[in-house]
ModelCIF file with pLDDT and N, C-alpha, C, O atoms, coordinates in Angstrom:
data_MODEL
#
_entry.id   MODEL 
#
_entity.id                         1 
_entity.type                       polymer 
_entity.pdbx_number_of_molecules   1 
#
_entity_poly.entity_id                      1 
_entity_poly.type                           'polypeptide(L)' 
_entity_poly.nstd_linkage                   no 
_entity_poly.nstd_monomer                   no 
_entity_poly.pdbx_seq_one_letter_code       
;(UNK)(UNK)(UNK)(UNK)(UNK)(UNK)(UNK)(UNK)(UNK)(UNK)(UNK)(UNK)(UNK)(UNK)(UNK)(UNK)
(UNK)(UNK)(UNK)(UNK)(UNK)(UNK)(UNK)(UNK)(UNK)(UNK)(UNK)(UNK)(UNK)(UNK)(UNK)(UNK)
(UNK)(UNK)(UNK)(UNK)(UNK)(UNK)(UNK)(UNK)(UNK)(UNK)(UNK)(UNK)(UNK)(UNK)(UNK)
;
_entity_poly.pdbx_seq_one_letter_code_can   XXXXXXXXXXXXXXXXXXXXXXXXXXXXXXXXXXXXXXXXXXXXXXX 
_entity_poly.pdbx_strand_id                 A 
#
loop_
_entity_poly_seq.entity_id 
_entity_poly_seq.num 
_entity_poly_seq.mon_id 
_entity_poly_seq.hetero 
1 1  UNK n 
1 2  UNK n 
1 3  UNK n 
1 4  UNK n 
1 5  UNK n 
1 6  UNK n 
1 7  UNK n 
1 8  UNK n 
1 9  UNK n 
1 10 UNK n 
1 11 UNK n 
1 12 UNK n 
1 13 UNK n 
1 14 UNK n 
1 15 UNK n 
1 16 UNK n 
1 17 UNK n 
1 18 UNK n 
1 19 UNK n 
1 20 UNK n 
1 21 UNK n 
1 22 UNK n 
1 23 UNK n 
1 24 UNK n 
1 25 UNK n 
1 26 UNK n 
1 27 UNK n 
1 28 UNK n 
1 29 UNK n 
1 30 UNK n 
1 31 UNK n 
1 32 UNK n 
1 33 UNK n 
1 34 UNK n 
1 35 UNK n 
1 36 UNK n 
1 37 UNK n 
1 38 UNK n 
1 39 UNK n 
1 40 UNK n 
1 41 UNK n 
1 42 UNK n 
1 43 UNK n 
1 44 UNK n 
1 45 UNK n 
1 46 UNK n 
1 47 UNK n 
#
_struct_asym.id          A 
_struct_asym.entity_id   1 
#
loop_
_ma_qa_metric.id 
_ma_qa_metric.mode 
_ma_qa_metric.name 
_ma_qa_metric.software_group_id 
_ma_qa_metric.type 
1 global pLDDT . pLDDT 
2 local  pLDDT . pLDDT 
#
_ma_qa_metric_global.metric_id      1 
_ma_qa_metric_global.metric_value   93.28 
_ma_qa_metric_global.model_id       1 
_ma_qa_metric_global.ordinal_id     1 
#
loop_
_ma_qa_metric_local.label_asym_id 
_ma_qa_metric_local.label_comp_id 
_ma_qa_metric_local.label_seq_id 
_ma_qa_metric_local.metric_id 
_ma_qa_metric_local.metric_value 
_ma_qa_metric_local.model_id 
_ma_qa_metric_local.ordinal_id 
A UNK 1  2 72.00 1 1  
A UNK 2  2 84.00 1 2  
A UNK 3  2 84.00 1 3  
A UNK 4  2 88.00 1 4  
A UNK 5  2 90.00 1 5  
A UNK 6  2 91.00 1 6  
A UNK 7  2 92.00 1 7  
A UNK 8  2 93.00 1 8  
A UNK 9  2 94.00 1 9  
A UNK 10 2 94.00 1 10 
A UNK 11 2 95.00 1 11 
A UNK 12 2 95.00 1 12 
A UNK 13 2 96.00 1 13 
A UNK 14 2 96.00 1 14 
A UNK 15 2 97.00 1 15 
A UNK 16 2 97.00 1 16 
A UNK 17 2 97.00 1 17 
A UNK 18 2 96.00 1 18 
A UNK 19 2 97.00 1 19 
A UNK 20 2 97.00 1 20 
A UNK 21 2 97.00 1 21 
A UNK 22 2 97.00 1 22 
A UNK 23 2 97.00 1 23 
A UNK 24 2 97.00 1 24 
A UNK 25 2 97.00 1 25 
A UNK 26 2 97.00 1 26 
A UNK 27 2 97.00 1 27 
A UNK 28 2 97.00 1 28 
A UNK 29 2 97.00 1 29 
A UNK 30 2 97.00 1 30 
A UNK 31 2 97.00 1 31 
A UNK 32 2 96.00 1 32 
A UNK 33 2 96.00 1 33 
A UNK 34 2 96.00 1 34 
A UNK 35 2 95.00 1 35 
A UNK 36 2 95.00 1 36 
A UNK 37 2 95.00 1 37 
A UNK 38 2 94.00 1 38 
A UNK 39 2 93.00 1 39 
A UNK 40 2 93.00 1 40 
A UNK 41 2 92.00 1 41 
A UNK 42 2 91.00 1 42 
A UNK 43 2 89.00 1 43 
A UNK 44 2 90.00 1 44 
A UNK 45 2 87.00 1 45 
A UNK 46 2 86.00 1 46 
A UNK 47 2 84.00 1 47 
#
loop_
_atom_site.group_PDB 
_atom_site.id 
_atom_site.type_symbol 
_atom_site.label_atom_id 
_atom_site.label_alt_id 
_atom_site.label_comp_id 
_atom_site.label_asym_id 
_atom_site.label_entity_id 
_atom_site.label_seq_id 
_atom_site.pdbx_PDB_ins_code 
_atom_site.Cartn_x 
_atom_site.Cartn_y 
_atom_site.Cartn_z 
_atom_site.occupancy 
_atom_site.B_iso_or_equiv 
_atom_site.pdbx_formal_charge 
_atom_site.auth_seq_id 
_atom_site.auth_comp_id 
_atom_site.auth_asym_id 
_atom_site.auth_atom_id 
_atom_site.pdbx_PDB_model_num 
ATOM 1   N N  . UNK A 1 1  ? -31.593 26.420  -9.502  1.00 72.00 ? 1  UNK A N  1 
ATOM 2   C CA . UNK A 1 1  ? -30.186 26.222  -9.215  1.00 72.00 ? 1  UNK A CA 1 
ATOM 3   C C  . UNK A 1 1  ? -29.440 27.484  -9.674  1.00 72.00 ? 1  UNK A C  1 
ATOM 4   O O  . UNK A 1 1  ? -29.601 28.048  -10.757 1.00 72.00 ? 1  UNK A O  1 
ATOM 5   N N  . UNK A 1 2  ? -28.646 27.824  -8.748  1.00 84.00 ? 2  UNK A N  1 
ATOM 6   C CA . UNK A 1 2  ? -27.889 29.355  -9.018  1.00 84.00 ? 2  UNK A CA 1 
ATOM 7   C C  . UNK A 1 2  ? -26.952 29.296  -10.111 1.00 84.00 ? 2  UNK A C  1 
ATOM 8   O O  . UNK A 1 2  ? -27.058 28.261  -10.768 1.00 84.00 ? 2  UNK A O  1 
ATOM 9   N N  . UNK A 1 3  ? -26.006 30.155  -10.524 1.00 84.00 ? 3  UNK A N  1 
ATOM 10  C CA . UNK A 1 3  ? -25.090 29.862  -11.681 1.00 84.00 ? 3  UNK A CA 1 
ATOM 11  C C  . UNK A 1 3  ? -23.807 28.898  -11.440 1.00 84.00 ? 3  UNK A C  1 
ATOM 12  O O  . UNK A 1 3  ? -23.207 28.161  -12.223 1.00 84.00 ? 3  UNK A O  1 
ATOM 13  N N  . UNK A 1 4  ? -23.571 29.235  -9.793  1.00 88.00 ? 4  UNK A N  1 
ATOM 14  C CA . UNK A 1 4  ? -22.246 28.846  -9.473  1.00 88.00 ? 4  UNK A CA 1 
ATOM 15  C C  . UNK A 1 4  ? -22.465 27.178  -9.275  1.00 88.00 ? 4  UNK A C  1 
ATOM 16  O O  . UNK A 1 4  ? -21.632 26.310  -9.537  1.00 88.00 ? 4  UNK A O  1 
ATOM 17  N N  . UNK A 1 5  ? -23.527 27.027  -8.855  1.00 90.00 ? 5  UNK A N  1 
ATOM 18  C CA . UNK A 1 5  ? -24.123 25.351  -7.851  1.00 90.00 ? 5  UNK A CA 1 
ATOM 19  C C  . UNK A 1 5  ? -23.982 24.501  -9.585  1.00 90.00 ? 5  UNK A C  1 
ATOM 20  O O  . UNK A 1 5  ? -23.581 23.347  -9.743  1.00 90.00 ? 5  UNK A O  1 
ATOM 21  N N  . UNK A 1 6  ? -24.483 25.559  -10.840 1.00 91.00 ? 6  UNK A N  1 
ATOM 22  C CA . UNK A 1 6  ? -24.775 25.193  -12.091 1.00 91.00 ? 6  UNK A CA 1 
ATOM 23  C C  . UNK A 1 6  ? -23.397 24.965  -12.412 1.00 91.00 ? 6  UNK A C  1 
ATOM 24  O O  . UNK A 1 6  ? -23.558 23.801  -12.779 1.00 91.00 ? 6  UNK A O  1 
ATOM 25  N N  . UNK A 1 7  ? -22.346 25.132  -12.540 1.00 92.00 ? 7  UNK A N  1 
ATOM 26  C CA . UNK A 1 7  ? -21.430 25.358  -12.908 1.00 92.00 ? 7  UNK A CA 1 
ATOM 27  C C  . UNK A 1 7  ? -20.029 24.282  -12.088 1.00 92.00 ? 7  UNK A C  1 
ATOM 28  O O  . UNK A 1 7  ? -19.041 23.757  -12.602 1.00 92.00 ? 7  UNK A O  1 
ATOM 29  N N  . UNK A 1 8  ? -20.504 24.294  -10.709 1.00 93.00 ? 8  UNK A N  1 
ATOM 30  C CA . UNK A 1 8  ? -19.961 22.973  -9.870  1.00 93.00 ? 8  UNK A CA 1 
ATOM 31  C C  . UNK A 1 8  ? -20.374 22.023  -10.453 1.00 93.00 ? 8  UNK A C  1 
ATOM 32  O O  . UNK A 1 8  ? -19.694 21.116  -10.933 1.00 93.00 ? 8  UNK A O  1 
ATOM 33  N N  . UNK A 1 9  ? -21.764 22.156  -10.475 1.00 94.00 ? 9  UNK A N  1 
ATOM 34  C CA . UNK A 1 9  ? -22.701 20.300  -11.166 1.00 94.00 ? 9  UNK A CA 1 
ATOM 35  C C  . UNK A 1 9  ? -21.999 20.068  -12.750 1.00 94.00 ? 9  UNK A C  1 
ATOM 36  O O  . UNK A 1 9  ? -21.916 18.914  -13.172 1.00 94.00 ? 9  UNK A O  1 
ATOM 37  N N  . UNK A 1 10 ? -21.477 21.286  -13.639 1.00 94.00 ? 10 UNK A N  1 
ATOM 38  C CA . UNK A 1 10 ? -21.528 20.705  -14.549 1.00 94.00 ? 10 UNK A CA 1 
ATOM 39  C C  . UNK A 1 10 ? -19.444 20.292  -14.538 1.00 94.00 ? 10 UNK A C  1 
ATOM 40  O O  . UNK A 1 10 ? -19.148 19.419  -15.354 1.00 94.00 ? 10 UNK A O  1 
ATOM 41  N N  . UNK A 1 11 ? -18.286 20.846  -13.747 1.00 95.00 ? 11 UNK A N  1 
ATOM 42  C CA . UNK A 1 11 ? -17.409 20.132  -13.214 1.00 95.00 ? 11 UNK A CA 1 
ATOM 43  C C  . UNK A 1 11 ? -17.139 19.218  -12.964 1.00 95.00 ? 11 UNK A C  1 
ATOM 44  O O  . UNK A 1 11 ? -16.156 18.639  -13.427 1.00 95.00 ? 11 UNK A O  1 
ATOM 45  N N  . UNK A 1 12 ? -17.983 18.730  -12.073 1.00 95.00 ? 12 UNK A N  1 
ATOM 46  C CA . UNK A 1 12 ? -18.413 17.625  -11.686 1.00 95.00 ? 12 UNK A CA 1 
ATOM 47  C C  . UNK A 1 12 ? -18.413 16.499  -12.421 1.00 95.00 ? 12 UNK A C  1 
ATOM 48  O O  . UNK A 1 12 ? -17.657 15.561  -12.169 1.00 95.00 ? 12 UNK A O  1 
ATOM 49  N N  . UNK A 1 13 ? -19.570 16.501  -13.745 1.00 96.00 ? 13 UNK A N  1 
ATOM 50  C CA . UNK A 1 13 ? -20.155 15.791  -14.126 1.00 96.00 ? 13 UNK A CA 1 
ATOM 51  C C  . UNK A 1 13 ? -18.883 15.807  -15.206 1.00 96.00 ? 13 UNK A C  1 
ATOM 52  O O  . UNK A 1 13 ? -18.701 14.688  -15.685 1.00 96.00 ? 13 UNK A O  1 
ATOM 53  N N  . UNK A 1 14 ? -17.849 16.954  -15.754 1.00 96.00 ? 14 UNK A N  1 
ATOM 54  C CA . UNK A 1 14 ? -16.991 16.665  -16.414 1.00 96.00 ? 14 UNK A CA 1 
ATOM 55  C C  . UNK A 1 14 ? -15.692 15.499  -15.768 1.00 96.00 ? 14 UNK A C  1 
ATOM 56  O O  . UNK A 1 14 ? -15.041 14.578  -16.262 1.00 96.00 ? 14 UNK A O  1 
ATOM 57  N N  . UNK A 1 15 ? -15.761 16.007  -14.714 1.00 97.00 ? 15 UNK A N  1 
ATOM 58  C CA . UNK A 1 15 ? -14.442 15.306  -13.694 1.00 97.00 ? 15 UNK A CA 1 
ATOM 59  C C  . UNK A 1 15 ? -15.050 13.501  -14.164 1.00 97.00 ? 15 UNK A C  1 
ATOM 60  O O  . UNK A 1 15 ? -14.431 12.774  -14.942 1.00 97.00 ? 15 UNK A O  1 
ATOM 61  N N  . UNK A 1 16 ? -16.619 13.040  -13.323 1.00 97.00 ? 16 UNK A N  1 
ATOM 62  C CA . UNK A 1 16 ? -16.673 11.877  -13.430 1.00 97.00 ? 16 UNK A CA 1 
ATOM 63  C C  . UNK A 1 16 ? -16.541 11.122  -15.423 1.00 97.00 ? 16 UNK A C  1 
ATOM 64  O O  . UNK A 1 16 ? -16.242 10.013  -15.865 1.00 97.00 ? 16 UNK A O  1 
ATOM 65  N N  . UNK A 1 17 ? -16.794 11.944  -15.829 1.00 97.00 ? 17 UNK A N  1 
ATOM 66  C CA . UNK A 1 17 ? -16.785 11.329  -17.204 1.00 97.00 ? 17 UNK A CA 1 
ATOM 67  C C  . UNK A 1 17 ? -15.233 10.861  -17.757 1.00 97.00 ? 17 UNK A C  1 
ATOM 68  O O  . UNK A 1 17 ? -14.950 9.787   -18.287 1.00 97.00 ? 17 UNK A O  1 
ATOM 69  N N  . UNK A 1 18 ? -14.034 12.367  -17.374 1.00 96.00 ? 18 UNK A N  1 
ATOM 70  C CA . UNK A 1 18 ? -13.189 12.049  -17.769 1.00 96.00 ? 18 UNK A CA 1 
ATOM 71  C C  . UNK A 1 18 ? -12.548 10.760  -16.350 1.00 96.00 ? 18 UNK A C  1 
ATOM 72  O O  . UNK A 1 18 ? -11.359 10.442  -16.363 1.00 96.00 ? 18 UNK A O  1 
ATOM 73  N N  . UNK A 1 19 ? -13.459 10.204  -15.321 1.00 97.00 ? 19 UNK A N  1 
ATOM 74  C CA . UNK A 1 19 ? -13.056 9.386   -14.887 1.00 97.00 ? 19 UNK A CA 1 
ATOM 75  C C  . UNK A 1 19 ? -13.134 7.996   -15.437 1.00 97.00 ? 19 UNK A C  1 
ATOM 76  O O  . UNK A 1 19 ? -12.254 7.134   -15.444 1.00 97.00 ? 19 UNK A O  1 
ATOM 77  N N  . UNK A 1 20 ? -14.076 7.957   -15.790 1.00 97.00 ? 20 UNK A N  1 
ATOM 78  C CA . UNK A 1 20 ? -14.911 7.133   -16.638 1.00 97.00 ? 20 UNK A CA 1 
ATOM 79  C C  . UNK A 1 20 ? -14.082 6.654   -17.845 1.00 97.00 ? 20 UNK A C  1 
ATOM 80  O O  . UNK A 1 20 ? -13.926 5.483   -18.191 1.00 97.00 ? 20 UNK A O  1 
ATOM 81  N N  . UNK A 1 21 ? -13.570 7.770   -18.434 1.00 97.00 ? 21 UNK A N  1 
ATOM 82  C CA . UNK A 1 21 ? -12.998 7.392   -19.544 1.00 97.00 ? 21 UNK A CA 1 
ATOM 83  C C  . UNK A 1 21 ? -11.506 7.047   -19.526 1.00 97.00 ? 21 UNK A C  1 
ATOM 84  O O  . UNK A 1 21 ? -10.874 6.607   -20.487 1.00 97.00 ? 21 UNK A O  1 
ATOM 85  N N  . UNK A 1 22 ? -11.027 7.307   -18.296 1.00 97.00 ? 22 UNK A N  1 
ATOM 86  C CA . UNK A 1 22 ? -9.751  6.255   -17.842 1.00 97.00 ? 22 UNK A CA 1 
ATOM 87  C C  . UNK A 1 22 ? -9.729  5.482   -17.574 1.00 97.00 ? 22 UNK A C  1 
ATOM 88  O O  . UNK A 1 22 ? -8.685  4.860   -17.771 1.00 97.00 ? 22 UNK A O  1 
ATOM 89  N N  . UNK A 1 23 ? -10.759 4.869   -16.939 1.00 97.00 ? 23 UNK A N  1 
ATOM 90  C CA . UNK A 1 23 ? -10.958 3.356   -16.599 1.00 97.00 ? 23 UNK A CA 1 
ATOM 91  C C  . UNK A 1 23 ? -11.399 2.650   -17.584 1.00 97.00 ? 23 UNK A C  1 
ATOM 92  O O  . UNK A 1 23 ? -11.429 1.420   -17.543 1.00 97.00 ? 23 UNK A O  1 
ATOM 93  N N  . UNK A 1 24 ? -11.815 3.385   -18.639 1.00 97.00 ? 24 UNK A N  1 
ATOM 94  C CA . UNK A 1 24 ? -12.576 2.215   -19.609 1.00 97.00 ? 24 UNK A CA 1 
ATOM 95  C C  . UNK A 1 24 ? -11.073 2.190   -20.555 1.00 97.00 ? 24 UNK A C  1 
ATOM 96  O O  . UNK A 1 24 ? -10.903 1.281   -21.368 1.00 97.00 ? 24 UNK A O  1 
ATOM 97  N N  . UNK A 1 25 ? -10.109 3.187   -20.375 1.00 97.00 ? 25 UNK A N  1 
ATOM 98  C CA . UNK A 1 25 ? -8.780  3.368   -21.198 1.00 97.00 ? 25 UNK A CA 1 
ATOM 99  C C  . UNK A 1 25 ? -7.888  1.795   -20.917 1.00 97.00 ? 25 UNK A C  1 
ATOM 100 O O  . UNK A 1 25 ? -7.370  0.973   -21.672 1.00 97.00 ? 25 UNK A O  1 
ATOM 101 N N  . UNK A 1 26 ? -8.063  1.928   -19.209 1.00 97.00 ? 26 UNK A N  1 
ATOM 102 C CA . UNK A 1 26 ? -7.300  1.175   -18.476 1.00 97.00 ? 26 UNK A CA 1 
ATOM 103 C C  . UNK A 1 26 ? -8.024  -0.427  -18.454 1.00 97.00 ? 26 UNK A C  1 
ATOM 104 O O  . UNK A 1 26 ? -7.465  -1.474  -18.126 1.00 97.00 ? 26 UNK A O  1 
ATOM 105 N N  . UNK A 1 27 ? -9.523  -0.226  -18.941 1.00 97.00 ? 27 UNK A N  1 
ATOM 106 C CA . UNK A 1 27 ? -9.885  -1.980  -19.066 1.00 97.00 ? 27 UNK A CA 1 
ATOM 107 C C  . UNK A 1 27 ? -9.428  -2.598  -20.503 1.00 97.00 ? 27 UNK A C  1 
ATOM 108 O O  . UNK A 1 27 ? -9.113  -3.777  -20.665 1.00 97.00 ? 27 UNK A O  1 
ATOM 109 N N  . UNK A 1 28 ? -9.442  -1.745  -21.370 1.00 97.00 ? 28 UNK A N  1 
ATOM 110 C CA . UNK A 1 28 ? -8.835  -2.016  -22.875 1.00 97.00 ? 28 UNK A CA 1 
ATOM 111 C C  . UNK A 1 28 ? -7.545  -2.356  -22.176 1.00 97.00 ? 28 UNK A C  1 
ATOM 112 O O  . UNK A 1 28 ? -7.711  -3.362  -21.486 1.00 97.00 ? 28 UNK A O  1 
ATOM 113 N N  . UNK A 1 29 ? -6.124  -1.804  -22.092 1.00 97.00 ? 29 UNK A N  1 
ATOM 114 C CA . UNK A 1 29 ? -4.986  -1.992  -21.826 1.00 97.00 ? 29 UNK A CA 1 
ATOM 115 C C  . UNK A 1 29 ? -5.199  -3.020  -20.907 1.00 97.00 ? 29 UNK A C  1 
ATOM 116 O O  . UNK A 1 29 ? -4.183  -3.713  -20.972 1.00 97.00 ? 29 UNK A O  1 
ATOM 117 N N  . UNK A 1 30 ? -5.988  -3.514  -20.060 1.00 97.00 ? 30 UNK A N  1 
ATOM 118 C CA . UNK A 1 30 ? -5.910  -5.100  -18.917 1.00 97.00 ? 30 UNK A CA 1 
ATOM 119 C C  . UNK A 1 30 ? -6.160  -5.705  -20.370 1.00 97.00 ? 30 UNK A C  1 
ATOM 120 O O  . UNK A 1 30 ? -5.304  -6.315  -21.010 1.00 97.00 ? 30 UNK A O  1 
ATOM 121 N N  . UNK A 1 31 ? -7.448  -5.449  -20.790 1.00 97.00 ? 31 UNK A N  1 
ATOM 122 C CA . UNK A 1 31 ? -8.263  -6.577  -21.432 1.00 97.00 ? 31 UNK A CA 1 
ATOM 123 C C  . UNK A 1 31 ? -6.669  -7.174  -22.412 1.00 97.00 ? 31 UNK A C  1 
ATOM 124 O O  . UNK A 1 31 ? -6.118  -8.251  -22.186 1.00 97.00 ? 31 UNK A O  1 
ATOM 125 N N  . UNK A 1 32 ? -6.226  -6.204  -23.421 1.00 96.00 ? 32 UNK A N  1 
ATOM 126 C CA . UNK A 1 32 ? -4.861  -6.194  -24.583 1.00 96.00 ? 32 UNK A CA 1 
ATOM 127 C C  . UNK A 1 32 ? -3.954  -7.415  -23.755 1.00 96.00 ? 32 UNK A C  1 
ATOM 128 O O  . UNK A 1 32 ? -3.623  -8.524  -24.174 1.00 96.00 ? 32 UNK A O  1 
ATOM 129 N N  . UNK A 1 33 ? -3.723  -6.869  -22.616 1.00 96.00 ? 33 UNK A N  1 
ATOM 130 C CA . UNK A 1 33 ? -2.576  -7.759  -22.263 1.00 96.00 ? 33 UNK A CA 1 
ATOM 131 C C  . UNK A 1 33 ? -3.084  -9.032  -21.463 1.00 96.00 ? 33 UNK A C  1 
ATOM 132 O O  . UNK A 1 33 ? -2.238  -9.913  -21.618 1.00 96.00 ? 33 UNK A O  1 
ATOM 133 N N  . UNK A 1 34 ? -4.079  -9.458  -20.707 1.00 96.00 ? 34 UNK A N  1 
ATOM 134 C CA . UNK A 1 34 ? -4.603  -10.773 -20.924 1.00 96.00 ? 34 UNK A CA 1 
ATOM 135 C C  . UNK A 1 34 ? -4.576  -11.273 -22.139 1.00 96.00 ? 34 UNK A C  1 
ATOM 136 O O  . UNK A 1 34 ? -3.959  -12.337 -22.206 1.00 96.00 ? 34 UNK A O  1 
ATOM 137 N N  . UNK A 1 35 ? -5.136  -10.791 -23.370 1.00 95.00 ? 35 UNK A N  1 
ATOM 138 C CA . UNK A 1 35 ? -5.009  -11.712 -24.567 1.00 95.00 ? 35 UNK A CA 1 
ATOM 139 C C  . UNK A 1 35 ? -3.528  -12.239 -24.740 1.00 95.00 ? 35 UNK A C  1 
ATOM 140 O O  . UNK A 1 35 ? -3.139  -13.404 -24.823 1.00 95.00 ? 35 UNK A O  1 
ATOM 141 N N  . UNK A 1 36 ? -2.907  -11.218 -24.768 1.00 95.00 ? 36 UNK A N  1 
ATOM 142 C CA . UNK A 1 36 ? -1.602  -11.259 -25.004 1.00 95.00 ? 36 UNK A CA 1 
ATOM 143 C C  . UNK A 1 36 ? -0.945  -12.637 -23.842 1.00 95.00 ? 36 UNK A C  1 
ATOM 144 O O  . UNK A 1 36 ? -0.062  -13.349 -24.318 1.00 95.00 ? 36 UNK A O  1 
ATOM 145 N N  . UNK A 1 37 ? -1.419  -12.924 -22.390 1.00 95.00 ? 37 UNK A N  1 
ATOM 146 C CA . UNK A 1 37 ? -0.769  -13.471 -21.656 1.00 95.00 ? 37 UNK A CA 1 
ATOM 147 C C  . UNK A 1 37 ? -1.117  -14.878 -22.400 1.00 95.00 ? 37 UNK A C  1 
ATOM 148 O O  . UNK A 1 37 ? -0.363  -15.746 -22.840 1.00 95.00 ? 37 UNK A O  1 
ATOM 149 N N  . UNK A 1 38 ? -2.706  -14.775 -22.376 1.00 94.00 ? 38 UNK A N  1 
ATOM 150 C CA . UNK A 1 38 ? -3.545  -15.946 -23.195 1.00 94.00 ? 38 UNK A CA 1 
ATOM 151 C C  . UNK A 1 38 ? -2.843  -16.475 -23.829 1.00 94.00 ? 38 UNK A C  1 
ATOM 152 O O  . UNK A 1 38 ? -2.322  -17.580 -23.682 1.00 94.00 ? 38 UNK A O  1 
ATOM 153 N N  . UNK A 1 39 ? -2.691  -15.263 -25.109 1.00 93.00 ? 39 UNK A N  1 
ATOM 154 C CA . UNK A 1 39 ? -1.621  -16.201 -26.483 1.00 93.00 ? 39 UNK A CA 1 
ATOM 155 C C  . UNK A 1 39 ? -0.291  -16.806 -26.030 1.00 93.00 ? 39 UNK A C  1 
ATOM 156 O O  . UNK A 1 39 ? 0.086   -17.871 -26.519 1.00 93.00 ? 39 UNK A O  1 
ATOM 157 N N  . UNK A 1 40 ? 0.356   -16.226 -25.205 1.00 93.00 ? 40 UNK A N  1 
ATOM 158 C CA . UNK A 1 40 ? 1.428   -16.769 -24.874 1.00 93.00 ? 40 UNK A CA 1 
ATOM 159 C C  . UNK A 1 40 ? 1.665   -17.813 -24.137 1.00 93.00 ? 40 UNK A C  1 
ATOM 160 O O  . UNK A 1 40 ? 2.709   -18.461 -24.057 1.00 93.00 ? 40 UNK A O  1 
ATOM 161 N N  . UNK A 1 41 ? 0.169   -18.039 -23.325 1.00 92.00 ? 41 UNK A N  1 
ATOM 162 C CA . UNK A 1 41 ? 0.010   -19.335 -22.298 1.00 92.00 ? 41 UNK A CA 1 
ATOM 163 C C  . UNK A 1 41 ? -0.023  -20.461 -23.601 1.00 92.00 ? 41 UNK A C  1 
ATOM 164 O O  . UNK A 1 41 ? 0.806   -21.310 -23.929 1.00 92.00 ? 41 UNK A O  1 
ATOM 165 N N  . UNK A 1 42 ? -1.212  -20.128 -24.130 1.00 91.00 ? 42 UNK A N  1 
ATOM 166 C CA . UNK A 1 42 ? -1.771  -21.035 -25.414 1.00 91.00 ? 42 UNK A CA 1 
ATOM 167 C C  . UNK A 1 42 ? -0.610  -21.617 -26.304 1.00 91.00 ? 42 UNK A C  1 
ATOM 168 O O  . UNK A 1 42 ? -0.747  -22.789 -26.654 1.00 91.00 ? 42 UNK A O  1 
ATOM 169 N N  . UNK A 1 43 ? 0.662   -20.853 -26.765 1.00 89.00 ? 43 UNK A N  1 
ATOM 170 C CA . UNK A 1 43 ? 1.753   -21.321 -27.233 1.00 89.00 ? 43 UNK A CA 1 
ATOM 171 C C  . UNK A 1 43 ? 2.484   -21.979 -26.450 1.00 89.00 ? 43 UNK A C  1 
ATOM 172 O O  . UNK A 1 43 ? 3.041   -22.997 -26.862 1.00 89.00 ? 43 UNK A O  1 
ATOM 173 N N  . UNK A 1 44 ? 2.626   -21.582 -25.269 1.00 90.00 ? 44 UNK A N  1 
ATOM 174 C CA . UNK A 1 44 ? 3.633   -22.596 -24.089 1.00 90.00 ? 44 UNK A CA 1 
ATOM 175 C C  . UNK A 1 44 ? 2.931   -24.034 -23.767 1.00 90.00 ? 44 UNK A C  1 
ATOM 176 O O  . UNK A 1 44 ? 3.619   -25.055 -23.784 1.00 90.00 ? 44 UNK A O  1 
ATOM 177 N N  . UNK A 1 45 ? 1.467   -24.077 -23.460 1.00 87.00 ? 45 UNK A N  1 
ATOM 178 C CA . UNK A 1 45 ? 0.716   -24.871 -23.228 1.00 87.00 ? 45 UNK A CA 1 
ATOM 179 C C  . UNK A 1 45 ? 1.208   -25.816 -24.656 1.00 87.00 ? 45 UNK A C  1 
ATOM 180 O O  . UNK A 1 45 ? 1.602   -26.977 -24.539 1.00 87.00 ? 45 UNK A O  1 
ATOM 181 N N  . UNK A 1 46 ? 1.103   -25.048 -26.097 1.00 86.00 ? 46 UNK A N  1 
ATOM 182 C CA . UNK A 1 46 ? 1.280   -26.224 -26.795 1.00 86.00 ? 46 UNK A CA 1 
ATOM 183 C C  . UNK A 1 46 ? 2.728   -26.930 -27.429 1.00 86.00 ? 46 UNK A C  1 
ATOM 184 O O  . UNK A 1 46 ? 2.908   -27.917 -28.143 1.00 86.00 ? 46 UNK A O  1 
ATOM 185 N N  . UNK A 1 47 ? 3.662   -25.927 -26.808 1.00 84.00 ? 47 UNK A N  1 
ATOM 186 C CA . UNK A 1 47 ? 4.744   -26.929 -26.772 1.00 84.00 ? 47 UNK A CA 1 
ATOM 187 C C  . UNK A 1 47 ? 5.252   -27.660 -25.778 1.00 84.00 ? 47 UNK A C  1 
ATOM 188 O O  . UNK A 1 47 ? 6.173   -28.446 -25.998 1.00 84.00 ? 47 UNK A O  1 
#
């Protein structure tokens, strides 16, 4: 593999990671605020 093809692949492989690591940013922040809806169902539910 040449330097440049080396150097795309390793772009690349930076681009998908920092993709990676927004979505796993963005399943924490879903996951946070389901609990959050949860707790708030769970309190309405019990009054």
């Amino acid at each position: 593999m040449t330097g440049v093809k080396w150097k795309h692949y390793i772009e690349f492989i930076r681009i998908l990671d920092s993709a990676v690591e927004q979505q796993n940013k963005l399943i924490i922040e879903y996951d946070n605020r389901l609990k959050n809806f949860f707790s708030d169902w769970r309190r309405a539910n019990s009054n």
